[in-house]
N, C-alpha and C. Protein backbone atom coordinates (compact mmCIF):
# COMPACT_ATOMS: atom_id res chain seq x y z
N UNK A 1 9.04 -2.51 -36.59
CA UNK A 1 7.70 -2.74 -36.10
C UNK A 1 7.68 -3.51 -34.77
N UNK A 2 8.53 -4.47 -34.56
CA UNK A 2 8.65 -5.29 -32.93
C UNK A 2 9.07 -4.35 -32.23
N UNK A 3 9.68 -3.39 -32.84
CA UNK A 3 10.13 -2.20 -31.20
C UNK A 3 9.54 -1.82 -31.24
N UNK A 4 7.88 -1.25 -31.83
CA UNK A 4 6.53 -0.49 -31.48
C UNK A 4 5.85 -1.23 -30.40
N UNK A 5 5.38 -2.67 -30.90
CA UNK A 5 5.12 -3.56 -29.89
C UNK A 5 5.47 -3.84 -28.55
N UNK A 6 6.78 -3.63 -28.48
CA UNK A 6 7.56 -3.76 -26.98
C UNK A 6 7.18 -2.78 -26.39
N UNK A 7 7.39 -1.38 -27.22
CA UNK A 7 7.22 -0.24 -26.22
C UNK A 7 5.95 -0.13 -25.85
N UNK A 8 4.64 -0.42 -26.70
CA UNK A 8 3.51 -0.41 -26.65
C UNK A 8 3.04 -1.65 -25.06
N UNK A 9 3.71 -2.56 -24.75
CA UNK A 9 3.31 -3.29 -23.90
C UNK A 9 4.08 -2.86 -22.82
N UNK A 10 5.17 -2.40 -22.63
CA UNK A 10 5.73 -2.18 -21.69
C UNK A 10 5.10 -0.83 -20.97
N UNK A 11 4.31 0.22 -21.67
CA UNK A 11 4.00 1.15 -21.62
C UNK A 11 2.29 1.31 -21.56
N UNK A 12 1.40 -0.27 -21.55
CA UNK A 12 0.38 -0.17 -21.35
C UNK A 12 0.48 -1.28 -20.12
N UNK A 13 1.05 -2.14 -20.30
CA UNK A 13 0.97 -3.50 -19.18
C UNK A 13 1.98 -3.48 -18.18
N UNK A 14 3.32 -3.00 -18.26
CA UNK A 14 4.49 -2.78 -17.27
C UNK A 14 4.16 -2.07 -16.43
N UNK A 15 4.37 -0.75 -16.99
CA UNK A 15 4.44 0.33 -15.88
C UNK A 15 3.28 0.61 -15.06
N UNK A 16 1.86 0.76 -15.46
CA UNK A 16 1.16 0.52 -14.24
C UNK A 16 1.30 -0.68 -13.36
N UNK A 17 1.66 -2.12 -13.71
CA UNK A 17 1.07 -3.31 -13.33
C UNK A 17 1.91 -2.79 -12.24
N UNK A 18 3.91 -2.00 -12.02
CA UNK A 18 4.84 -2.35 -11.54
C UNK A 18 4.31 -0.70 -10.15
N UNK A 19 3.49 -0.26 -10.85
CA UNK A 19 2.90 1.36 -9.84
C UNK A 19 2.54 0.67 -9.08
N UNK A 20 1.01 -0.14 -9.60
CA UNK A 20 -0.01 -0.49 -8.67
C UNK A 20 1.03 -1.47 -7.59
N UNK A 21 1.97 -2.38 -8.30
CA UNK A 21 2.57 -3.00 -6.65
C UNK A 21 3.22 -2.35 -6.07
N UNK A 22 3.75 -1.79 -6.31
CA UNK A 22 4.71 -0.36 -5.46
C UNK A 22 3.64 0.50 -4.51
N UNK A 23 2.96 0.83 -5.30
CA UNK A 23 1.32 1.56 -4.07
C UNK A 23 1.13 0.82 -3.04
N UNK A 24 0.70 -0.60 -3.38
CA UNK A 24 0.17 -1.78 -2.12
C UNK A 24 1.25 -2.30 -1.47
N UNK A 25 2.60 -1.68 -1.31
CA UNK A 25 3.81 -2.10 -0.43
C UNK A 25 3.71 -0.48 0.42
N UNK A 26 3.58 0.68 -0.43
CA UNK A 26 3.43 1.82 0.26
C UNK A 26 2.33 1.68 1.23
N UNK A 27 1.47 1.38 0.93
CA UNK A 27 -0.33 1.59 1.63
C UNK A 27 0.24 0.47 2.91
N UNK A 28 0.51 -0.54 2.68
CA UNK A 28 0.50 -1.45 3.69
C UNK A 28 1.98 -0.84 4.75
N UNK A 29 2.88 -0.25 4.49
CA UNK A 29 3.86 -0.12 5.33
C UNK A 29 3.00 1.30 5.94
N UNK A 30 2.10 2.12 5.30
CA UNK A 30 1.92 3.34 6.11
C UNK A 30 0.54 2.96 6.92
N UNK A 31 0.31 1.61 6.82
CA UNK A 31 -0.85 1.11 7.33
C UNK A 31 -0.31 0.85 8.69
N UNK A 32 0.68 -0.10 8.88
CA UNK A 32 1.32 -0.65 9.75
C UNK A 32 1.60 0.46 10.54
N UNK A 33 2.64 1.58 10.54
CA UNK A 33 3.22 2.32 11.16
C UNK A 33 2.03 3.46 11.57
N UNK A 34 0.78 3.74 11.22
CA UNK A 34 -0.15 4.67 11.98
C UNK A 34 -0.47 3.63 12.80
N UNK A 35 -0.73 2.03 12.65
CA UNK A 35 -1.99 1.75 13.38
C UNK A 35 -0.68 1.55 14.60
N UNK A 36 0.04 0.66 14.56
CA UNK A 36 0.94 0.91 16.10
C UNK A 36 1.22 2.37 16.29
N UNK A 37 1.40 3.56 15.40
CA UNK A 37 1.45 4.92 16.99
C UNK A 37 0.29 4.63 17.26
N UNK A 38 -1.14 4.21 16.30
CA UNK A 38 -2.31 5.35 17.63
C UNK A 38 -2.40 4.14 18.42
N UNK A 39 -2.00 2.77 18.27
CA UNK A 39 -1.77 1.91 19.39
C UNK A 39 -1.02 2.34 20.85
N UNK A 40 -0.40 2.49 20.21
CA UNK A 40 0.41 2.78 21.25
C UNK A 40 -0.05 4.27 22.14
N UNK A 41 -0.76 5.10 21.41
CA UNK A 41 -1.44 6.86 21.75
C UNK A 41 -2.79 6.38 22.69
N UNK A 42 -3.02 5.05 22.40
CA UNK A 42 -4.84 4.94 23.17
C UNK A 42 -4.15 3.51 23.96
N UNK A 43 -3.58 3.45 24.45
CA UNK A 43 -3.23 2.18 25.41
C UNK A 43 -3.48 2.58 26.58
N UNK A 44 -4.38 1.25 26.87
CA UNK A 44 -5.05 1.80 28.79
C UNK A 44 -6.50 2.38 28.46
N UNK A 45 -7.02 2.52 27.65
CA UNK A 45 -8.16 3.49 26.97
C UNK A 45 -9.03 2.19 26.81
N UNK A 46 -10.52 2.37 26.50
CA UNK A 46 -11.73 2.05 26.36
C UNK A 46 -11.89 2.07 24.69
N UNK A 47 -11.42 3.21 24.07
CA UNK A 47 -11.41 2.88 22.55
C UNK A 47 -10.01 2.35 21.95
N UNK A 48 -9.28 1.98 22.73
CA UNK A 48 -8.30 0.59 21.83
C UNK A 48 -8.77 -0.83 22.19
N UNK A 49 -9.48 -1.14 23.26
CA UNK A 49 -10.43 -2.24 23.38
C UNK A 49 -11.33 -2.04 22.59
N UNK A 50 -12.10 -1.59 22.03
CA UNK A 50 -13.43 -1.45 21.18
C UNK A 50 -12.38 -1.69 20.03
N UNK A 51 -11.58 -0.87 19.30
CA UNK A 51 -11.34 -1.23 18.20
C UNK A 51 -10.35 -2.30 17.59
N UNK A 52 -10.29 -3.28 18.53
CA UNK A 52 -9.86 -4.76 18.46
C UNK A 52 -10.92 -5.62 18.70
N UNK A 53 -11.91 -5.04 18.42
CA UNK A 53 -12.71 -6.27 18.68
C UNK A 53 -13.56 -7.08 17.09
């Protein structure tokens, strides 16, 4: 019966808790790497000043 329990928590509370941080390391590294190219794609431009402000 304790190995129902384990698997039961590891399998309701682990594995998403360990997705969802794995997602918000993905999201933030593909965050980073678009916003410097289109930084770098609108430099000298009127809309990379506007969208630092």
């Amino acid at each position: 019966m304790p190995g129902v329990i384990i698997i039961l928590i590891v399998l309701v509370i682990a594995i998403p808790v360990g997705f969802l941080m794995t997602m918000s390391l993905v999201a933030a590294v593909l965050g980073w790497a678009v916003k410097s190219e289109v930084d770098d794609l609108y430099t000298g431009t009127e809309d990379l000043e506007l969208s630092q402000r």
